[in-house]
N, C-alpha and C. Protein backbone atom coordinates (compact mmCIF):
# COMPACT_ATOMS: atom_id res chain seq x y z
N UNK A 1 99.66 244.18 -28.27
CA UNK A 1 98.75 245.10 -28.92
C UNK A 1 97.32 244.90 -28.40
N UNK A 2 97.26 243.57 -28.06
CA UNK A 2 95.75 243.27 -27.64
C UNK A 2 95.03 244.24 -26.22
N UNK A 3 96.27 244.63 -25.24
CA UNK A 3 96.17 245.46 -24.16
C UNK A 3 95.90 246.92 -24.03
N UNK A 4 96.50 247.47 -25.60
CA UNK A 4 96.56 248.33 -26.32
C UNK A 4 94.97 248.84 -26.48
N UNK A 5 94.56 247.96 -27.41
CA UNK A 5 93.36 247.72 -28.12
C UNK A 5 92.32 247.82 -27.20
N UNK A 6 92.52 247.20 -25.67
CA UNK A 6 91.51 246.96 -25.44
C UNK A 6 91.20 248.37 -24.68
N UNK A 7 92.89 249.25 -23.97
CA UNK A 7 92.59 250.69 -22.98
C UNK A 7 91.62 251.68 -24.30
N UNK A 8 92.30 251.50 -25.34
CA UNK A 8 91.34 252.32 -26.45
C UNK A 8 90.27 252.46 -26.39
N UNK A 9 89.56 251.00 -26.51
CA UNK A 9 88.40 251.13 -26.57
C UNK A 9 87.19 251.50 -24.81
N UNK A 10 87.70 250.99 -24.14
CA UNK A 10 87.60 251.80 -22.48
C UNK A 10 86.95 253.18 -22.36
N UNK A 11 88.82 253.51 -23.52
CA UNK A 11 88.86 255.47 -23.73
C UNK A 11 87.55 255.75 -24.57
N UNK A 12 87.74 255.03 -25.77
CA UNK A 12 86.04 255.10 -26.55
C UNK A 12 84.95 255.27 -25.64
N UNK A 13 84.54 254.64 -24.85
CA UNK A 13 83.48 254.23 -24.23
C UNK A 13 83.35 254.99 -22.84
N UNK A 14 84.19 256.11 -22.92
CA UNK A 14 84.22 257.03 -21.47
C UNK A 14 83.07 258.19 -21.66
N UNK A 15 82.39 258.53 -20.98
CA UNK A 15 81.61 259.86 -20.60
C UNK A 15 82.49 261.06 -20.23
N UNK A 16 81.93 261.71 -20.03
CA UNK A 16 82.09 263.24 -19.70
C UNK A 16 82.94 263.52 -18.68
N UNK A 17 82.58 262.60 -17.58
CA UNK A 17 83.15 262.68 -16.40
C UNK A 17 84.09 261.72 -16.58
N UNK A 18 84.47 260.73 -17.19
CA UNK A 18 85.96 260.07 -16.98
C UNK A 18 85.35 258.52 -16.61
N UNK A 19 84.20 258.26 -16.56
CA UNK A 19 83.43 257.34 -16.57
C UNK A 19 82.77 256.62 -17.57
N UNK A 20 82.62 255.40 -17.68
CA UNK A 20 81.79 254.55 -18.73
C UNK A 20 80.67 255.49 -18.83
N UNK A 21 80.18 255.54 -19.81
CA UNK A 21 78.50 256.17 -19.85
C UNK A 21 77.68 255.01 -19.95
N UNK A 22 76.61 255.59 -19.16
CA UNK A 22 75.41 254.47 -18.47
C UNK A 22 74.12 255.63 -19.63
N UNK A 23 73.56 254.14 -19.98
CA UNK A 23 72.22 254.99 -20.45
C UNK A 23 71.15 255.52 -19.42
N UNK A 24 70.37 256.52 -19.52
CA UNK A 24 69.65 256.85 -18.57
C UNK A 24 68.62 256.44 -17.95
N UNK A 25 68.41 255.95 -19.00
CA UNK A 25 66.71 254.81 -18.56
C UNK A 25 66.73 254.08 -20.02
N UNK A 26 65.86 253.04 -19.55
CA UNK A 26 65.63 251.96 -20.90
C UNK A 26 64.40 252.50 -21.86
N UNK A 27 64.08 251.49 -22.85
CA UNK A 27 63.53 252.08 -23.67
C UNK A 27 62.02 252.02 -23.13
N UNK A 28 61.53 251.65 -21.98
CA UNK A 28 60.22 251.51 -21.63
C UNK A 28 59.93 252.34 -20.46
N UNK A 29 58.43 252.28 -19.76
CA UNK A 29 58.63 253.02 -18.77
C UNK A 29 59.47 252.52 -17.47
N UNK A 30 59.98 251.78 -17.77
CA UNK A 30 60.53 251.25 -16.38
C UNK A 30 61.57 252.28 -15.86
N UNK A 31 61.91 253.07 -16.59
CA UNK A 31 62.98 254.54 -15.97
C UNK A 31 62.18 254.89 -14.66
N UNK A 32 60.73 254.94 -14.80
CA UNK A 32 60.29 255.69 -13.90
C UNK A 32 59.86 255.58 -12.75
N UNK A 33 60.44 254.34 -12.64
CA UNK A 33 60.70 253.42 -11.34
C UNK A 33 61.65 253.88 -10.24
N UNK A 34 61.25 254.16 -9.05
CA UNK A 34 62.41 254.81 -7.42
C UNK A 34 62.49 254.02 -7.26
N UNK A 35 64.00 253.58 -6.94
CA UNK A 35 64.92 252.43 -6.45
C UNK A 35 63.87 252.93 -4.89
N UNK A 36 64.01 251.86 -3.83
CA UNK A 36 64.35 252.39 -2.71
C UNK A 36 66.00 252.05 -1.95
N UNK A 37 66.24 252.29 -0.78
CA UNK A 37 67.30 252.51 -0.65
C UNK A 37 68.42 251.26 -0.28
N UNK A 38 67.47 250.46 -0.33
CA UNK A 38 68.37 249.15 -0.63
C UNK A 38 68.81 248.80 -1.90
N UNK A 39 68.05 249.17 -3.07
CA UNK A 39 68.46 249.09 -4.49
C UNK A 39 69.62 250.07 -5.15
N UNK A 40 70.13 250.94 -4.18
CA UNK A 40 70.62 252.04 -4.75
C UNK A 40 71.98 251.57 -6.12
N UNK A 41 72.43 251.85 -6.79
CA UNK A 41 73.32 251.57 -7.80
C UNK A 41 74.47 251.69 -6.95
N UNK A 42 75.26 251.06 -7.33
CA UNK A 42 77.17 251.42 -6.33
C UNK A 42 77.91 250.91 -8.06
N UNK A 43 79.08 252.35 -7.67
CA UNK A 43 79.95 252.01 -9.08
C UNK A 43 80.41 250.65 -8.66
N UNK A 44 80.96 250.18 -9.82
CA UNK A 44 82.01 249.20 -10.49
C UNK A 44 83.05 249.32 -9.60
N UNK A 45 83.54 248.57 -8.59
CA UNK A 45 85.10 248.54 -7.93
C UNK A 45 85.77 248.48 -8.54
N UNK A 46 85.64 247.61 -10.00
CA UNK A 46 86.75 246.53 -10.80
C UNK A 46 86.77 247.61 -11.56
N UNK A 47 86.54 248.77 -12.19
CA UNK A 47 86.78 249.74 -12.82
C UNK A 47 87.94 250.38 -13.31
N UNK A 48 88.99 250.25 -13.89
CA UNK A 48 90.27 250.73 -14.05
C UNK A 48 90.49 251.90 -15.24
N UNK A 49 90.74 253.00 -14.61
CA UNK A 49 90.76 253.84 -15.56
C UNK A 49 91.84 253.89 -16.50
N UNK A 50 91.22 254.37 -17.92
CA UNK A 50 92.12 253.89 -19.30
C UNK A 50 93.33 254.39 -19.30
N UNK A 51 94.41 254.54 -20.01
CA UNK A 51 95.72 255.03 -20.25
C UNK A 51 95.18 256.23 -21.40
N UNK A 52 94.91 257.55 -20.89
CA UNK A 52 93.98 258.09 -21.97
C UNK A 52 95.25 258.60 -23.35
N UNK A 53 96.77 258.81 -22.53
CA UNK A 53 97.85 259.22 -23.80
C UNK A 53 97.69 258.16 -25.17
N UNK A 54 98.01 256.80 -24.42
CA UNK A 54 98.34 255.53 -24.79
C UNK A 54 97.12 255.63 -25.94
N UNK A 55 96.16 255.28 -25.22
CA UNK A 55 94.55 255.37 -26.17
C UNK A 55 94.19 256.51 -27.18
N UNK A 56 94.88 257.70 -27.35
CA UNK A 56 94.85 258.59 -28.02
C UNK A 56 95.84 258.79 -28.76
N UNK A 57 96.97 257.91 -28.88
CA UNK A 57 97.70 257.83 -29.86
C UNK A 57 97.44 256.65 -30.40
N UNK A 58 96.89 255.71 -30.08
CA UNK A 58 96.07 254.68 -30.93
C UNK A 58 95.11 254.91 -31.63
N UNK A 59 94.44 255.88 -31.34
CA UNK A 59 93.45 256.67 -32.06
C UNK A 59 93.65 257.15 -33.26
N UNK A 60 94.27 257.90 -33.24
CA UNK A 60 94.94 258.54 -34.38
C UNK A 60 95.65 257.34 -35.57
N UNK A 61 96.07 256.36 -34.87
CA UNK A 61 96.81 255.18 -35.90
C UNK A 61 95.33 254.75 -36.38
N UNK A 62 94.52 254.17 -35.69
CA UNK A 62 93.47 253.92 -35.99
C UNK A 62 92.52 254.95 -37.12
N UNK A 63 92.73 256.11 -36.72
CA UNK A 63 91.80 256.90 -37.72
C UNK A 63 92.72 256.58 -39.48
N UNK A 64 93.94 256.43 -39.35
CA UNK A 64 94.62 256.33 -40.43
C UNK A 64 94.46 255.04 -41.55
N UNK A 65 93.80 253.88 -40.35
CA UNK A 65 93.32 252.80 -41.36
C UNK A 65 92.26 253.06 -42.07
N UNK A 66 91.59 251.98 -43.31
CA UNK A 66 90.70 251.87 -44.10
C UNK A 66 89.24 251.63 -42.95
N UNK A 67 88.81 252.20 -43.92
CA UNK A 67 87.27 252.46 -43.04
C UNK A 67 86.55 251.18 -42.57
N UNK A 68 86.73 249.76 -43.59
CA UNK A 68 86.56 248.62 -43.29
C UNK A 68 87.23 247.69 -41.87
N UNK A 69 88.36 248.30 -41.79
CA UNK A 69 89.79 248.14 -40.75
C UNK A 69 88.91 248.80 -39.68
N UNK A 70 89.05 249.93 -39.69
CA UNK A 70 88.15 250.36 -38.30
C UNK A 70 86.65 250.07 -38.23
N UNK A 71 86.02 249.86 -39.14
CA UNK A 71 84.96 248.92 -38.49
C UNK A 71 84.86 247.92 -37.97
N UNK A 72 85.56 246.72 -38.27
CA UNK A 72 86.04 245.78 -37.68
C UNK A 72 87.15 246.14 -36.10
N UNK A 73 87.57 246.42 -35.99
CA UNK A 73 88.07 247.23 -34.98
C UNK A 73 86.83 247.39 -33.56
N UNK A 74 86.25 248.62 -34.15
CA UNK A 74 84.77 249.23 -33.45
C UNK A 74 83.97 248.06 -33.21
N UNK A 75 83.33 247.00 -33.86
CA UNK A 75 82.61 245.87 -33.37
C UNK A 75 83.58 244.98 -32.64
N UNK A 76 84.95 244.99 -32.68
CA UNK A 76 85.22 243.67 -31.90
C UNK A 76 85.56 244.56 -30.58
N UNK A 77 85.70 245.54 -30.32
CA UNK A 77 86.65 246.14 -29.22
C UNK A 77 85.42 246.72 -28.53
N UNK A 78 84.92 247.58 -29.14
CA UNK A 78 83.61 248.40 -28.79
C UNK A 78 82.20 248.10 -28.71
N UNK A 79 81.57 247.65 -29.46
CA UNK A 79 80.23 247.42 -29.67
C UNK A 79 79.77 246.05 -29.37
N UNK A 80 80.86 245.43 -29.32
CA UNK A 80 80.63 243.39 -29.47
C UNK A 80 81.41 243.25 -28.47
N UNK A 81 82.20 244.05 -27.54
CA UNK A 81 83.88 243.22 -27.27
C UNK A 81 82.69 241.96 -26.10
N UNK A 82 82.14 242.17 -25.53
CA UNK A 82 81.54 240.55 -24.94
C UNK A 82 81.18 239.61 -25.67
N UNK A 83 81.54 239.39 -27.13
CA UNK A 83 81.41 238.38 -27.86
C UNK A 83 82.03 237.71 -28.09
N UNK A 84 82.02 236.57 -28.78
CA UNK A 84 82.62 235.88 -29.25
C UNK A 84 83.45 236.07 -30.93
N UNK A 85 84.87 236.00 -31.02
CA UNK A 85 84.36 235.78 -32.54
C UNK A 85 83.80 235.59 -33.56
N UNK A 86 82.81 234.48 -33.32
CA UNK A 86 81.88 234.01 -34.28
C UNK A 86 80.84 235.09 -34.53
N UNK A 87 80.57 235.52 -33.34
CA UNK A 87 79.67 236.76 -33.06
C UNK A 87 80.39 237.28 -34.20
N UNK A 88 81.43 237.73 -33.92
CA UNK A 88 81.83 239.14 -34.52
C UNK A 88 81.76 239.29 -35.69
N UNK A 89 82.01 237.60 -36.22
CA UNK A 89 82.36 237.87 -37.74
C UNK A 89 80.92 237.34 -37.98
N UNK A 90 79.94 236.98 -37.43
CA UNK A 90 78.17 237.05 -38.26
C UNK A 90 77.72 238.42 -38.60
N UNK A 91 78.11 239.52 -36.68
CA UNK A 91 77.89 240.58 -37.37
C UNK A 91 78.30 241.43 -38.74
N UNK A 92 79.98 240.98 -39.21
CA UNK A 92 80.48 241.01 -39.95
C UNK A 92 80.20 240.90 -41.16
N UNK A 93 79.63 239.49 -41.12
CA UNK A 93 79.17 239.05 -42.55
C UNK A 93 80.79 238.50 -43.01
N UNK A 94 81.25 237.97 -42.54
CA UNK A 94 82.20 237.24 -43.05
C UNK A 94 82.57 236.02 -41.96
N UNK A 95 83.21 234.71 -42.72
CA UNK A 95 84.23 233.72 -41.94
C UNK A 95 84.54 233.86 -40.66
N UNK A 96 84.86 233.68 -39.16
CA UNK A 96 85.75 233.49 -38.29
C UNK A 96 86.95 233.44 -38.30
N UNK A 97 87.27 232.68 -39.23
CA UNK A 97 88.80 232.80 -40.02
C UNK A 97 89.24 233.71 -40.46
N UNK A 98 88.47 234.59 -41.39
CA UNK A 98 88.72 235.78 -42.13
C UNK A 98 88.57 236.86 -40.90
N UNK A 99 87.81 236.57 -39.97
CA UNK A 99 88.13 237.96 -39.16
C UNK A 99 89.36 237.49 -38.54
N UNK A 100 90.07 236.22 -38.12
CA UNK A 100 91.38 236.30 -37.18
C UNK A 100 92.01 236.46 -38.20
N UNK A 101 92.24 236.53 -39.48
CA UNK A 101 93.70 236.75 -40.21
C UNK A 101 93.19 238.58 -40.23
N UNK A 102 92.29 238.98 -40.46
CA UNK A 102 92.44 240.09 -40.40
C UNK A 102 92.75 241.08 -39.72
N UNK A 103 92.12 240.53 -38.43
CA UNK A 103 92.71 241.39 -36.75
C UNK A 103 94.10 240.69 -36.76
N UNK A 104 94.53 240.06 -37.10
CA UNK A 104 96.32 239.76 -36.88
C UNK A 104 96.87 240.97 -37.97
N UNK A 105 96.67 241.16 -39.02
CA UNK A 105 97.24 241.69 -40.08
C UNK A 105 96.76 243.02 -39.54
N UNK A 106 95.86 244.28 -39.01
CA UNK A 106 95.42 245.00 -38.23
C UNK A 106 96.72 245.43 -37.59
N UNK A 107 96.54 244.30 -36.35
CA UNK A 107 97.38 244.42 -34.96
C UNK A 107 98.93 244.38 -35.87
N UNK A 108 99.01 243.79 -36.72
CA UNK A 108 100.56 243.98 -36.99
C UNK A 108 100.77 245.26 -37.81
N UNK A 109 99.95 245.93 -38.27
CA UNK A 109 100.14 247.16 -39.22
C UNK A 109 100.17 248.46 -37.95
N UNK A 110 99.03 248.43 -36.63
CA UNK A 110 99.20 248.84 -35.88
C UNK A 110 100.33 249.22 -35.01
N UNK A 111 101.18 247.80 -34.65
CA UNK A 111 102.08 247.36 -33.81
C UNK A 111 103.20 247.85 -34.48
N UNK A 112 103.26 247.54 -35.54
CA UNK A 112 104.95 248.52 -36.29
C UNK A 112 104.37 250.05 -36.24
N UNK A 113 103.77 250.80 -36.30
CA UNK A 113 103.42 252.11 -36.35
C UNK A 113 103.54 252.97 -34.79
N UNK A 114 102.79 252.19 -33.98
CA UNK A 114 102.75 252.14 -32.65
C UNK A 114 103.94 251.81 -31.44
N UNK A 115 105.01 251.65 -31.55
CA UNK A 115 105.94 251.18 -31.28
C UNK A 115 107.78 251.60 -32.03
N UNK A 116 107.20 252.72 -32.78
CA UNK A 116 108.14 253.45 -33.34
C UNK A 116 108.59 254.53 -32.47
């Protein structure tokens, strides 16, 4: 489920074009800075595009949990996934503990639904 979880959130995090979305400029003037042409940006090689069926029928399981369930969800997969647990569950406001019994109990309510 964890492989699951993670093309989802990928699919979450896609733009328009089928791509991660990049913000456009930061919050200062530094947007308004010309690369020259040694700086130019080059995509991501390591880039693997999501399983968008797979991820959209997780979606839908997902929209079906408690709103607390998918928040927790959204910060560990989406918004945090470069964190750590501990991270996750400060942002949380709860235990480390209490977030792994909860993403187990999640992934297993998921995993029987998902797999039918």
């Amino acid at each position: 489920m964890e492989d699951e979880l993670v093309n989802w959130a990928k699919w979450s995090k896609m733009g328009d074009d089928g791509r991660p979305e990049i913000k456009n400029h930061c919050g200062s003037v530094e947007h308004k800075y010309l690369a020259e042409a040694g700086e130019v940006y080059n995509d991501d090689p390591k880039f693997i595009e999501p399983d968008i069926l797979a991820a959209e029928k997780l979606e839908k399981l997902i929209c079906a949990l408690e709103k607390k369930d998918q928040k927790i969800l959204k910060i560990k997969y989406i918004t945090h996934s470069d964190q750590t647990n501990l991270s996750v569950a400060k942002k949380l406001k709860i235990s480390e503990e209490n977030l792994k019994l909860k993403l187990f109990l999640i992934k297993s309510i998921l995993r029987r639904a998902y797999y039918v």
